[in-house]
PDB file of N, CA and C in Angstrom:
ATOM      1  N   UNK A   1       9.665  11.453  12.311  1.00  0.00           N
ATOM      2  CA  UNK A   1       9.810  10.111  12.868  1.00  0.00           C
ATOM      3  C   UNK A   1       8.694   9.191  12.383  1.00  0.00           C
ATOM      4  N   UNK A   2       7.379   9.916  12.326  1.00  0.00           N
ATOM      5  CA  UNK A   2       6.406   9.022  11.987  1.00  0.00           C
ATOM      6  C   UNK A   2       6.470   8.521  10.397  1.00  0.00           C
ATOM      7  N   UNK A   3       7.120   9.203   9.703  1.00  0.00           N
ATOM      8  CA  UNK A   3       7.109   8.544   8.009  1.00  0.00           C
ATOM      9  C   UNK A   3       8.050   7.677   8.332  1.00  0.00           C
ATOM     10  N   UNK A   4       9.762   7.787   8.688  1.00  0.00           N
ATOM     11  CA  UNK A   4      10.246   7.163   8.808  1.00  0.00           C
ATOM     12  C   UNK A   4       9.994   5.523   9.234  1.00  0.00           C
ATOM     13  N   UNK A   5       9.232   5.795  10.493  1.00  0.00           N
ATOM     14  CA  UNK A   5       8.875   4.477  10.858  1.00  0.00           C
ATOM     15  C   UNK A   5       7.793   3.875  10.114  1.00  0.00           C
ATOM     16  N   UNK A   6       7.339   4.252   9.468  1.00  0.00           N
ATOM     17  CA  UNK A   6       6.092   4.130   9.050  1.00  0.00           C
ATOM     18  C   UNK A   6       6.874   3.053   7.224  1.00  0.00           C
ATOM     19  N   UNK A   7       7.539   3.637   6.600  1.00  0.00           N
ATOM     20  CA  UNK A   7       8.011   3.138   5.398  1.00  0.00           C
ATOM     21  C   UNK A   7       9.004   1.969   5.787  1.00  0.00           C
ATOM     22  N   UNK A   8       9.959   2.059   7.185  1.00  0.00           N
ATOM     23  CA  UNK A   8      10.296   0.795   7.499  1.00  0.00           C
ATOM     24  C   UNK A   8       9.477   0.000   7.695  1.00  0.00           C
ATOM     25  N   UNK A   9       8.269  -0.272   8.364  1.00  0.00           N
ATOM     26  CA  UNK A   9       7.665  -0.766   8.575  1.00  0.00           C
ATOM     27  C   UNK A   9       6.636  -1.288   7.008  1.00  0.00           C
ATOM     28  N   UNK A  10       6.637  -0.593   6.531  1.00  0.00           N
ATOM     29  CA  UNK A  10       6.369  -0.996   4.715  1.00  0.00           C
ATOM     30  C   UNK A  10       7.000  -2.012   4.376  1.00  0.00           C
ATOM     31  N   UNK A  11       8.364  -1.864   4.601  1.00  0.00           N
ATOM     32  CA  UNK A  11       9.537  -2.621   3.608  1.00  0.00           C
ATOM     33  C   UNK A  11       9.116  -3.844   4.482  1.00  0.00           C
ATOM     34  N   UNK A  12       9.175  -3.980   5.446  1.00  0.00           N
ATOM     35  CA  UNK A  12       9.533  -4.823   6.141  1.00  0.00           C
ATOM     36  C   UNK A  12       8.360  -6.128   5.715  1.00  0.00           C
ATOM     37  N   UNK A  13       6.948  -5.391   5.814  1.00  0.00           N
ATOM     38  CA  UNK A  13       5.967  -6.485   5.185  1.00  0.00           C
ATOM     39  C   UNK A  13       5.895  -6.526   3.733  1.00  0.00           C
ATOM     40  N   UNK A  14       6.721  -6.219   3.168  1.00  0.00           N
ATOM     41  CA  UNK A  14       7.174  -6.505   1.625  1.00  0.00           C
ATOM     42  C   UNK A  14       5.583  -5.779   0.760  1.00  0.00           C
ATOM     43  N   UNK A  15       5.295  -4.442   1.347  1.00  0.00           N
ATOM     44  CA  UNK A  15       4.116  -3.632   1.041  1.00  0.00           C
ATOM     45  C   UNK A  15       4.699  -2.702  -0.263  1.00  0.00           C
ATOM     46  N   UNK A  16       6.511  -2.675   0.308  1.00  0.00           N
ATOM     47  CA  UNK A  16       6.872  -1.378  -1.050  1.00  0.00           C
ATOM     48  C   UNK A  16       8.178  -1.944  -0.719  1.00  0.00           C
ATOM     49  N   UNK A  17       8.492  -0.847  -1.842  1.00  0.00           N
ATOM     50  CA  UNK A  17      10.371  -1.477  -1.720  1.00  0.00           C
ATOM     51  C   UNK A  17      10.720   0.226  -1.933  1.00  0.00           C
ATOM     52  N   UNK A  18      12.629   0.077  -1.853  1.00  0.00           N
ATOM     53  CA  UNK A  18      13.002   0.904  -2.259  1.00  0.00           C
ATOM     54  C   UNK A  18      14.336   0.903  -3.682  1.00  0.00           C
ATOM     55  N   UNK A  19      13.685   2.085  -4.862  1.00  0.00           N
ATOM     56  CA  UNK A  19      14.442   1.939  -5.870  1.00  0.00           C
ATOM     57  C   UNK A  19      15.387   3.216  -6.496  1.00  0.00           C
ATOM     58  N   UNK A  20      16.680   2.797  -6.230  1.00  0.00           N
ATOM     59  CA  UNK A  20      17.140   4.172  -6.321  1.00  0.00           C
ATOM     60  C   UNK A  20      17.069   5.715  -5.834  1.00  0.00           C
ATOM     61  N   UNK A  21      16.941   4.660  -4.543  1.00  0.00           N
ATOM     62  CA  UNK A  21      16.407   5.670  -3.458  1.00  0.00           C
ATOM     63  C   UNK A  21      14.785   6.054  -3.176  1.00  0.00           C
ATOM     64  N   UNK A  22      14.203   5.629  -4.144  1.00  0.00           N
ATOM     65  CA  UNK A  22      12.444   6.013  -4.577  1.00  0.00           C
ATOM     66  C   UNK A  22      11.575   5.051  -3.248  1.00  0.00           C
ATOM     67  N   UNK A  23      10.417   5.354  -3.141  1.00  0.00           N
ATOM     68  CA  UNK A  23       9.713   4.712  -2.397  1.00  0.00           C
ATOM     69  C   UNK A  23       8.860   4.083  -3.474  1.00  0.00           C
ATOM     70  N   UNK A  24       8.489   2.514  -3.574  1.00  0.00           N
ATOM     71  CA  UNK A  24       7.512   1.715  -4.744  1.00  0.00           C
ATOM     72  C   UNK A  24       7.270   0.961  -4.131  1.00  0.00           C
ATOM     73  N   UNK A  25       5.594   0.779  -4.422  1.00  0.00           N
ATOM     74  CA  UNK A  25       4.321  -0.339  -4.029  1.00  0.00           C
ATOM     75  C   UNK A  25       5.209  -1.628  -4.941  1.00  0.00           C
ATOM     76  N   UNK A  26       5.146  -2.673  -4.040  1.00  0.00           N
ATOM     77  CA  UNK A  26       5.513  -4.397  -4.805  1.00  0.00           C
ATOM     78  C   UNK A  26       4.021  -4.635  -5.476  1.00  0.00           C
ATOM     79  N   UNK A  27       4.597  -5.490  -6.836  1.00  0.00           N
ATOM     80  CA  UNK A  27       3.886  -5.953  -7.469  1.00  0.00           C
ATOM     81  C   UNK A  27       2.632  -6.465  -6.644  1.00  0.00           C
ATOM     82  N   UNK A  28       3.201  -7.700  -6.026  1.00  0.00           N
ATOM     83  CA  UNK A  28       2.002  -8.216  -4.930  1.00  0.00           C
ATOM     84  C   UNK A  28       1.502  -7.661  -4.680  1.00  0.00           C
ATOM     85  N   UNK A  29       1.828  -6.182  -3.720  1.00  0.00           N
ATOM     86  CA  UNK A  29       0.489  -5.536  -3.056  1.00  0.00           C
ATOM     87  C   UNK A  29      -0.117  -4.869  -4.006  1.00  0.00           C
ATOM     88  N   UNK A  30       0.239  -4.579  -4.810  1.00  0.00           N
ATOM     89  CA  UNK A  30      -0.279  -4.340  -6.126  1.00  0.00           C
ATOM     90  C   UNK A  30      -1.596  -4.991  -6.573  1.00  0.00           C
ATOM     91  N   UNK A  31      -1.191  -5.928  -6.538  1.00  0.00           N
ATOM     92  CA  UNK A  31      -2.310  -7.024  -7.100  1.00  0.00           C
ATOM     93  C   UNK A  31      -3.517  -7.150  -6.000  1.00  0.00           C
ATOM     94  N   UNK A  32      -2.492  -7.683  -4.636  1.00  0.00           N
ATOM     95  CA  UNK A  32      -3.502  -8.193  -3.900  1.00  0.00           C
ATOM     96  C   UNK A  32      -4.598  -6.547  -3.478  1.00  0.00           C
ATOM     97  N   UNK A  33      -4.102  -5.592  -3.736  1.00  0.00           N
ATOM     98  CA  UNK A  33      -5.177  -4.100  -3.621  1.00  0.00           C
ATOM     99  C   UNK A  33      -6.370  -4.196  -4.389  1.00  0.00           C
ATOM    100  N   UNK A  34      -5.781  -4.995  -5.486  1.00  0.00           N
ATOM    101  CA  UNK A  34      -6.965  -4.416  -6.663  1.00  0.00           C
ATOM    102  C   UNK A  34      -7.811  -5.647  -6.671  1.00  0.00           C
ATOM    103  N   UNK A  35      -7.390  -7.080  -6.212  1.00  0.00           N
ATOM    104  CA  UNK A  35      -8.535  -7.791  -5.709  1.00  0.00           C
ATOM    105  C   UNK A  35      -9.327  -7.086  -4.976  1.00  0.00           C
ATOM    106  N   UNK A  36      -8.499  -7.196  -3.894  1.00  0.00           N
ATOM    107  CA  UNK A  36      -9.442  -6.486  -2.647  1.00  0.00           C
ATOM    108  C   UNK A  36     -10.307  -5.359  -2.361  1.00  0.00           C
ATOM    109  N   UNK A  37     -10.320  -4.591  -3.609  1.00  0.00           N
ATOM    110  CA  UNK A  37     -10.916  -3.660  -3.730  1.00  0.00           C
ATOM    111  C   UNK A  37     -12.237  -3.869  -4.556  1.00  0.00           C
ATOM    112  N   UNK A  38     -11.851  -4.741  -5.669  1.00  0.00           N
ATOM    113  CA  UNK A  38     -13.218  -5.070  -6.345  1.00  0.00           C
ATOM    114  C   UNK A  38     -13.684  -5.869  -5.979  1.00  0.00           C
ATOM    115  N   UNK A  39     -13.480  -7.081  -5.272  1.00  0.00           N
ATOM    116  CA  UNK A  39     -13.785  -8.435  -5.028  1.00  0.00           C
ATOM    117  C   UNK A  39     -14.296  -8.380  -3.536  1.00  0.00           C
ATOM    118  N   UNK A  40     -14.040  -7.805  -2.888  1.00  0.00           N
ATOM    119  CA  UNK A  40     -14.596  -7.335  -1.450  1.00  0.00           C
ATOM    120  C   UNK A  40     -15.687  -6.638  -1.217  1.00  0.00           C
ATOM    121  N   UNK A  41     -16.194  -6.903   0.031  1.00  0.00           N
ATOM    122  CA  UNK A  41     -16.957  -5.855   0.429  1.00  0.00           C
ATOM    123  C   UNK A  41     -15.911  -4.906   1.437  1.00  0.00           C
ATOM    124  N   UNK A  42     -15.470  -5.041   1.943  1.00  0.00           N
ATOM    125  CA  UNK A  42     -14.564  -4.403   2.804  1.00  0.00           C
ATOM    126  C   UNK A  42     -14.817  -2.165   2.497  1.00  0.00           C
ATOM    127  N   UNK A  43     -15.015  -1.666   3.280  1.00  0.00           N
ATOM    128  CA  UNK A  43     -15.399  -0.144   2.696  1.00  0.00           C
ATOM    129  C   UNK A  43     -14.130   0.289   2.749  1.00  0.00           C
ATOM    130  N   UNK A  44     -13.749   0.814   1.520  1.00  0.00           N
ATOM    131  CA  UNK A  44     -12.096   1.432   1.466  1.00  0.00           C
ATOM    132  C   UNK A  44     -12.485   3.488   2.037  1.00  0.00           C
ATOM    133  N   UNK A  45     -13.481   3.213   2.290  1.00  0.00           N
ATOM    134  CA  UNK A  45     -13.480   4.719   2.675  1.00  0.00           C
ATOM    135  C   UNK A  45     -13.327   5.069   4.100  1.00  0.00           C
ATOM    136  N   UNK A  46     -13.342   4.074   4.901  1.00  0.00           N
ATOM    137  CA  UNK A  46     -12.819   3.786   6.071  1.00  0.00           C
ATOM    138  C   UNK A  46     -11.503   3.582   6.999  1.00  0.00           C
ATOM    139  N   UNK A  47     -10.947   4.091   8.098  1.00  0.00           N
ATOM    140  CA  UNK A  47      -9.823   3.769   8.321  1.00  0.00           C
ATOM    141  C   UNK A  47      -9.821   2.336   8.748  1.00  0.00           C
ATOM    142  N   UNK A  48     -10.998   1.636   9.454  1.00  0.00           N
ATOM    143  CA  UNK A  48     -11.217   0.342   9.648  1.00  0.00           C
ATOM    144  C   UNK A  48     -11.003  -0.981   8.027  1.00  0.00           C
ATOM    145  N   UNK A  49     -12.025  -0.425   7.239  1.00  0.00           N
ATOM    146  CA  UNK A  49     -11.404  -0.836   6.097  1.00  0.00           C
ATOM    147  C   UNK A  49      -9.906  -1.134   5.357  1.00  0.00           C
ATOM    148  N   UNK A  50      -9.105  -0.064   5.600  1.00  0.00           N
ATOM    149  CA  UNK A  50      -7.595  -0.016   4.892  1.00  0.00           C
ATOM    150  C   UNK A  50      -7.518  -0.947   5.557  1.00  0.00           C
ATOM    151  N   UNK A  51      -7.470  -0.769   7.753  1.00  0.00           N
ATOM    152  CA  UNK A  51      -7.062  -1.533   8.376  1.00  0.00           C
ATOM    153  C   UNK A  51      -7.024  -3.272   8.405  1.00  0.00           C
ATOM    154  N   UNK A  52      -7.923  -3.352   7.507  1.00  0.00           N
ATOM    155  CA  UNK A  52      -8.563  -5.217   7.512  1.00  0.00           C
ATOM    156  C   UNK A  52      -7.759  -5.405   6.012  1.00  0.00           C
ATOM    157  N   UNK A  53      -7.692  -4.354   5.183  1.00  0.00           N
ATOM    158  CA  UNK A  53      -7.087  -4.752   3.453  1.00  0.00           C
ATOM    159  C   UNK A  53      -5.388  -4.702   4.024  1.00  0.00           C
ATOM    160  N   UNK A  54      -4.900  -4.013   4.894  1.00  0.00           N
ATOM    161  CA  UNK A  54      -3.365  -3.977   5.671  1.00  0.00           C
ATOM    162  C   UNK A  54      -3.054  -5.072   6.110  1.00  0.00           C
ATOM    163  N   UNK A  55      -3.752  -5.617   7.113  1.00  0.00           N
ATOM    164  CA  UNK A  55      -3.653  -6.623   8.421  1.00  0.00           C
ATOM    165  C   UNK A  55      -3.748  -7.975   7.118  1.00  0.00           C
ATOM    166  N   UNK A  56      -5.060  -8.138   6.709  1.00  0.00           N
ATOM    167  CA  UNK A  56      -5.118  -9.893   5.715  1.00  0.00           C
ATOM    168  C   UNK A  56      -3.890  -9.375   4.165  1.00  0.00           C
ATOM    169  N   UNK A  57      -3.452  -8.317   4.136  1.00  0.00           N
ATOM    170  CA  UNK A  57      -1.737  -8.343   3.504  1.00  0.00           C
ATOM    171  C   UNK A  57      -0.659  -9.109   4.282  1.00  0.00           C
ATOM    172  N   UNK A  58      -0.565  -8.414   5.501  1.00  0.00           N
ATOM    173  CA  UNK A  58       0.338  -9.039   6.362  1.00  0.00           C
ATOM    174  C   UNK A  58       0.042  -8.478   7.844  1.00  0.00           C
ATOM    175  N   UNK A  59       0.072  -9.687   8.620  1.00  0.00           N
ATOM    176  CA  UNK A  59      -0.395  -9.228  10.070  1.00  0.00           C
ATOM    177  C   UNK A  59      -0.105  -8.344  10.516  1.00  0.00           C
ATOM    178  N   UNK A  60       1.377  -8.221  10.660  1.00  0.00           N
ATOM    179  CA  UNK A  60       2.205  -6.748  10.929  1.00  0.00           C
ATOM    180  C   UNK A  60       1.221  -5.483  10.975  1.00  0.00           C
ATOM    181  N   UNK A  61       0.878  -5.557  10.168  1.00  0.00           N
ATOM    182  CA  UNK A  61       0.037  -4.323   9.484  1.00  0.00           C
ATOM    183  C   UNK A  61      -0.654  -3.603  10.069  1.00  0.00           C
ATOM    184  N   UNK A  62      -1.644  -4.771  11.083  1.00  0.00           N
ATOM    185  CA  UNK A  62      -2.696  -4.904  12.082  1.00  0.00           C
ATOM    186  C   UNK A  62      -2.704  -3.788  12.895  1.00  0.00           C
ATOM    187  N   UNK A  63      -1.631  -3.877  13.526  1.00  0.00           N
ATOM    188  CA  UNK A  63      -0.951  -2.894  14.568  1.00  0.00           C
ATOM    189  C   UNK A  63      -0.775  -1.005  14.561  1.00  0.00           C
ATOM    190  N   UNK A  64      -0.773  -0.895  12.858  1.00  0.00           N
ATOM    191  CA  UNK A  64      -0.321   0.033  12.426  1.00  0.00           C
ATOM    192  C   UNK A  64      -1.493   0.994  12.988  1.00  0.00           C
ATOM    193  N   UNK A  65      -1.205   2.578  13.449  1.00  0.00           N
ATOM    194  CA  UNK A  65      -1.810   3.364  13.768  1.00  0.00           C
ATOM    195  C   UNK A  65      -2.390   4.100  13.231  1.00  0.00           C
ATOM    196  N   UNK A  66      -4.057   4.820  13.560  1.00  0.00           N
ATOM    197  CA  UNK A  66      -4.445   5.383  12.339  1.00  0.00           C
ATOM    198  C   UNK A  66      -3.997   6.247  11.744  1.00  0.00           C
ATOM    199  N   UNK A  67      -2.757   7.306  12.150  1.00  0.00           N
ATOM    200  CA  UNK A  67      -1.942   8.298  11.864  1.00  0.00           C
ATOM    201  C   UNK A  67      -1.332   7.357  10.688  1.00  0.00           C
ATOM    202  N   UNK A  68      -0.558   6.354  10.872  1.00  0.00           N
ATOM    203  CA  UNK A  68       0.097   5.256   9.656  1.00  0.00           C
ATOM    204  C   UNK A  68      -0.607   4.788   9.017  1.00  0.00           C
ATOM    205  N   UNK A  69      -2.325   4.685   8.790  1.00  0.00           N
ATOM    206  CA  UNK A  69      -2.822   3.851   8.042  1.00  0.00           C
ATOM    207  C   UNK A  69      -3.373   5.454   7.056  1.00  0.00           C
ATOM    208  N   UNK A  70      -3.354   6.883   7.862  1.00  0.00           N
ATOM    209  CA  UNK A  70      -4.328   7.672   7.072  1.00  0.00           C
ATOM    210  C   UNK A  70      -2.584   7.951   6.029  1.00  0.00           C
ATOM    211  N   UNK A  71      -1.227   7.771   6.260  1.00  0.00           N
ATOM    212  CA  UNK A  71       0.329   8.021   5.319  1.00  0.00           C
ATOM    213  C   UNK A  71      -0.059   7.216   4.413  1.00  0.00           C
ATOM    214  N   UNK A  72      -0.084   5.932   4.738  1.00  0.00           N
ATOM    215  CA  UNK A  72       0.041   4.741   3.655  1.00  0.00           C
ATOM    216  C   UNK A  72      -0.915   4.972   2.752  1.00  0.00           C
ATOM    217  N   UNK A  73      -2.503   5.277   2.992  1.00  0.00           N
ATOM    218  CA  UNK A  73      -3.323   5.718   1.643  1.00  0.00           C
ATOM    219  C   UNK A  73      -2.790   6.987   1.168  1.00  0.00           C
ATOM    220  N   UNK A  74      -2.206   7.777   1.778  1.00  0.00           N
ATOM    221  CA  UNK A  74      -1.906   9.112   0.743  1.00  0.00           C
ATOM    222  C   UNK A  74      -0.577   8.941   0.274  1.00  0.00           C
ATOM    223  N   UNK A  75       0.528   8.352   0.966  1.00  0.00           N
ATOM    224  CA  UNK A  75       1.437   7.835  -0.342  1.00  0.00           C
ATOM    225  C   UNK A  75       0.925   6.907  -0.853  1.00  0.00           C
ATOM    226  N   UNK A  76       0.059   6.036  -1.227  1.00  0.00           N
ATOM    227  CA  UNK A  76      -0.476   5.110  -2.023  1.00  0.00           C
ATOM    228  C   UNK A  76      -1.078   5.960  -3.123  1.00  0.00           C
ATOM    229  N   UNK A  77      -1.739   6.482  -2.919  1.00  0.00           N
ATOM    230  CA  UNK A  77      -2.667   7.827  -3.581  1.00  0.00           C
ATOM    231  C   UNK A  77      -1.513   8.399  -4.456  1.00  0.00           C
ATOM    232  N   UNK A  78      -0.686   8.752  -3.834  1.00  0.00           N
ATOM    233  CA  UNK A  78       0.351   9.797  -4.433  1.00  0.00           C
ATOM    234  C   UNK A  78       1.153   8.843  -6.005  1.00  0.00           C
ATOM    235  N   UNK A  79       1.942   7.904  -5.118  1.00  0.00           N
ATOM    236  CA  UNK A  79       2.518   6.531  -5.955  1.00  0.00           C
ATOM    237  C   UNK A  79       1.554   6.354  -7.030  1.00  0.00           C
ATOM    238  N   UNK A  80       0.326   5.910  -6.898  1.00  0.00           N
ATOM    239  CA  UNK A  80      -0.714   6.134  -8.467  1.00  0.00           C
ATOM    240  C   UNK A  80      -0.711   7.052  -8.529  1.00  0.00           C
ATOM    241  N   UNK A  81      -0.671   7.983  -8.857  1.00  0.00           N
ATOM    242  CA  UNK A  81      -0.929   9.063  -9.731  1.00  0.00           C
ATOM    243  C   UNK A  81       0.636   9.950  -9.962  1.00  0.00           C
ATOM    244  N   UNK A  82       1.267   8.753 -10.335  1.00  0.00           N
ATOM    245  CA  UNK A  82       2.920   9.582 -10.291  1.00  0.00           C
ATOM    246  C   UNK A  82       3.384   8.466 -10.727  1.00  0.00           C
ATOM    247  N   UNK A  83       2.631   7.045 -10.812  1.00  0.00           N
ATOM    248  CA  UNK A  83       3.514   6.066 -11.338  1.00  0.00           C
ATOM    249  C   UNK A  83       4.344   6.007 -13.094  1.00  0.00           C
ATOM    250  N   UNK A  84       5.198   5.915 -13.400  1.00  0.00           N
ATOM    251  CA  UNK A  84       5.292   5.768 -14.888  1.00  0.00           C
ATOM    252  C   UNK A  84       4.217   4.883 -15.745  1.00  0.00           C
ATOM    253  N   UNK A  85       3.666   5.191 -16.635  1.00  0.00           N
ATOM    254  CA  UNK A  85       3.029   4.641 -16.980  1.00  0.00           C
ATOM    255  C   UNK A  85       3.801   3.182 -18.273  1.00  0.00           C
ATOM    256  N   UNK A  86       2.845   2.025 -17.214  1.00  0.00           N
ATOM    257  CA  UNK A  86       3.556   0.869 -18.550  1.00  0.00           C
ATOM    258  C   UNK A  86       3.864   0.698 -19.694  1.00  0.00           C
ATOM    259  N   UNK A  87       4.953   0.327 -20.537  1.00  0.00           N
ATOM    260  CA  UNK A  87       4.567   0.467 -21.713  1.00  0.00           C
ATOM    261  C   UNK A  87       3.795  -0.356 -22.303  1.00  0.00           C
ATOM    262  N   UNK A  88       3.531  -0.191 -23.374  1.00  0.00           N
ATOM    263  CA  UNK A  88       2.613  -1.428 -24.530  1.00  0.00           C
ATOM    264  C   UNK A  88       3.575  -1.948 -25.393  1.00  0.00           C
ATOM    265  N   UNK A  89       3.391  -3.078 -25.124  1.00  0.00           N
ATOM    266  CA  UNK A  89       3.815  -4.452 -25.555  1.00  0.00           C
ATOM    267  C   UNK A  89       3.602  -5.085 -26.955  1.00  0.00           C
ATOM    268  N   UNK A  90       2.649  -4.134 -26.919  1.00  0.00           N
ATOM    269  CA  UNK A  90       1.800  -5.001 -28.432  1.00  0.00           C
ATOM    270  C   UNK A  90       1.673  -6.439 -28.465  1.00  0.00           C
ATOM    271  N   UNK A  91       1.355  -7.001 -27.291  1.00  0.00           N
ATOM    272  CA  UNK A  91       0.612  -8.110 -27.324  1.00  0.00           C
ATOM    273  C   UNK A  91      -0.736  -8.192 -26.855  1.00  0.00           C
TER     274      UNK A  91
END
């Protein structure tokens, strides 16, 4: 029950989508992670941390429990290191 609710609750703040059945991080949060990770002080080693990089994504977020905030970094975790890698463009 708890993943379940936990990935609706994803979709819903437009955190991931679903593709062909797959679970995938949106571009946006994509982006807005990797600001927030270098550009912050915010400590990502923290559950308080995720919690403030979750919540200023989308309020929703705020709410989420630390049981849901410790899923979302380890499928996040998981999703990188399983993503296809981009191709090159040669530009």
């Amino acid at each position: 029950m708890l993943v379940n609710g936990l990935i609706d609750k994803l979709l819903k703040a437009r955190v991931a989508e679903k593709r062909d059945g797959e679970l995938t991080f949106t571009n946006s949060f994509g982006g807005y992670l990797l600001c927030s990770i270098s550009c912050s002080f915010i400590k990502i080693d923290t559950i308080q941390g995720w919690r403030e990089i979750l919540a200023n994504f989308e309020s929703s977020l705020a709410n989420l429990t630390t049981e849901e905030i410790e899923a979302t970094v380890m499928l996040l975790d998981y999703y990188l290191n399983h993503a296809q890698r981009a191709i090159v463009d040669e530009r």
